[in-house]
Protein backbone atom coordinates (compact mmCIF):
# COMPACT_ATOMS: atom_id res chain seq x y z
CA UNK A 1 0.00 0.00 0.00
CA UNK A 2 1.09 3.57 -0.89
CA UNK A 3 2.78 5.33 1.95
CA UNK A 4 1.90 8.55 3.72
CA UNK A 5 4.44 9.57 6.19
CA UNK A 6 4.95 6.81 8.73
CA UNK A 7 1.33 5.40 8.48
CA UNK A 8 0.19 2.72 5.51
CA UNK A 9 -2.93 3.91 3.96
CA UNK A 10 -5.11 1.53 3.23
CA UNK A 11 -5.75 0.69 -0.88
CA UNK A 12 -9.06 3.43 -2.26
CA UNK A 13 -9.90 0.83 -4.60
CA UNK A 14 -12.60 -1.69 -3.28
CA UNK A 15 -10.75 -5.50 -2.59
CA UNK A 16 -11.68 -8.87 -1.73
CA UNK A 17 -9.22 -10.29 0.28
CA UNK A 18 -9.15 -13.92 0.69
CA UNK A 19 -7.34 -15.26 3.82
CA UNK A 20 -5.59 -18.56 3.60
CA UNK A 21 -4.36 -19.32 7.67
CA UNK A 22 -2.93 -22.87 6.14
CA UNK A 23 -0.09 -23.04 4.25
CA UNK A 24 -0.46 -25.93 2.06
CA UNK A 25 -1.87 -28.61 4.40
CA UNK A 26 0.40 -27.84 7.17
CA UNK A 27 -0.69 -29.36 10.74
CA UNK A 28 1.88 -27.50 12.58
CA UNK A 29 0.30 -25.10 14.94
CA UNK A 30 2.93 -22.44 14.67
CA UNK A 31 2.06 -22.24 10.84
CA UNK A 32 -2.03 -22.01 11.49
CA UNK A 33 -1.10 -19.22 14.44
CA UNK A 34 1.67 -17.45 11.45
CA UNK A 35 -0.90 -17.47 8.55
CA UNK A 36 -3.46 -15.57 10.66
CA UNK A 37 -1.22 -13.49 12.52
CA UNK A 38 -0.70 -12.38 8.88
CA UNK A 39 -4.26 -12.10 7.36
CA UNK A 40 -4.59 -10.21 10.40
CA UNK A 41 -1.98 -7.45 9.88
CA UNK A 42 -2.90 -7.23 6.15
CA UNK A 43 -6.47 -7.00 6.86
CA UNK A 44 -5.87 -4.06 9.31
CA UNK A 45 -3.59 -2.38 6.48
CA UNK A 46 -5.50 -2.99 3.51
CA UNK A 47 -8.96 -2.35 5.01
CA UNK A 48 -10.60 -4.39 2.52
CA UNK A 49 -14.51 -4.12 1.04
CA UNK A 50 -15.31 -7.64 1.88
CA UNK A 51 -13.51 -10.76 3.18
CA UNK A 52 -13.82 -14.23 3.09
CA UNK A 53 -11.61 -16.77 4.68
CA UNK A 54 -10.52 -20.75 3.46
CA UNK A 55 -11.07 -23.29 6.53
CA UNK A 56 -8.67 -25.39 7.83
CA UNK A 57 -9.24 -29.46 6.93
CA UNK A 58 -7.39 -31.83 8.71
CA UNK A 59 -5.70 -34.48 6.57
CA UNK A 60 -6.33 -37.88 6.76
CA UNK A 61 -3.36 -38.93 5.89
CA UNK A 62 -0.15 -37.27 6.53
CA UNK A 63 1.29 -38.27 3.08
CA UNK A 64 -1.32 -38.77 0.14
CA UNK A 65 0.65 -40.48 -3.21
CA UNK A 66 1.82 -37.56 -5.73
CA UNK A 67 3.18 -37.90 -8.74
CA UNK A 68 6.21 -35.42 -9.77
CA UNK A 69 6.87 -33.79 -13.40
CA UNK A 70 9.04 -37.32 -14.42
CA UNK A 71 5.93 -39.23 -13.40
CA UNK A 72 8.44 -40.62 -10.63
CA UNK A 73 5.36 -41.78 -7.23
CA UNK A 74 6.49 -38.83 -4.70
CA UNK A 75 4.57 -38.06 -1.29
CA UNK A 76 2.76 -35.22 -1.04
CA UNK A 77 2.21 -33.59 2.39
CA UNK A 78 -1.43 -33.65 3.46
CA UNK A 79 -2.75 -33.23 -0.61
CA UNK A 80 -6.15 -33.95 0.75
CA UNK A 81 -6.19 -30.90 2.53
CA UNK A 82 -4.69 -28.79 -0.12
CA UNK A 83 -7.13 -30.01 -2.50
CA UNK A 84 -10.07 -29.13 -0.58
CA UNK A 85 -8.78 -25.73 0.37
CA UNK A 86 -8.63 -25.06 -3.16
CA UNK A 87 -11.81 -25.89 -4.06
CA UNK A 88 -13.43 -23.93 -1.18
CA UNK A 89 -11.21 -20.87 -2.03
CA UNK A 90 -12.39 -21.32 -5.65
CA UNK A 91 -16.04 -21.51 -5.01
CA UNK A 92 -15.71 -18.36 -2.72
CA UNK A 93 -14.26 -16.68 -5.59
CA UNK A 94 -16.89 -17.80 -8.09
CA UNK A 95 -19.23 -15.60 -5.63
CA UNK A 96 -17.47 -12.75 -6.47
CA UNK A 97 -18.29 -10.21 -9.33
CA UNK A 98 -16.02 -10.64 -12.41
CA UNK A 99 -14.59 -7.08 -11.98
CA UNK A 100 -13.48 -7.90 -8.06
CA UNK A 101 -10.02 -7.15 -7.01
CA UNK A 102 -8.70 -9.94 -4.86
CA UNK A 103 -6.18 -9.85 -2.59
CA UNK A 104 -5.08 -13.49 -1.13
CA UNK A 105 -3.03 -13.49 2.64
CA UNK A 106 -1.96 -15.92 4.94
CA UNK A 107 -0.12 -19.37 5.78
């Protein structure tokens, strides 16, 4: 955000701001308290129009079978999770008007 002496202003245009407080299917609790400790501080900065936040899923399994660019099997960290969270995020966006300004923040 633009600067005005020592205080942020928050953006004049109108924003959506999507919070994400997981990062990627972590379970560790320092990363759920980090990613809203930061949707936090940007929401009090940016001051946004509406908000909307992504819940946190708990994974079944800690490591769901991946598959990596080579095709090569790979674990992938609580994909469950992940997967979910992305479809939530995605229908929340789909709510949206086309012309929305979205601002994502978090984990």
């Amino acid at each position: 955000p633009p600067r005005s002496g020592s205080k942020l202003m928050a953006c004049p245009a109108p924003i959506h701001l999507l919070r994400f407080p997981q990062w990627q299917g972590s379970d560790a609790h320092a990363h759920l308290a980090g990613g809203r400790a930061a949707a936090a501080i940007v929401e009090s900065v940016l001051q946004p129009s509406s908000v909307s936040a992504v819940p946190i899923f708990e994974a079944e399994n800690s490591c769901d079978p991946g598959v990596d660019a080579k095709g090569q099997s790979q674990c992938v960290r609580h994909l469950e999770a992940i997967t979910r969270q992305a479809r939530v995020a995605r229908a929340q966006l789909d709510e949206l008007p086309p012309s929305a300004r979205v601002f994502t923040c978090g984990g």
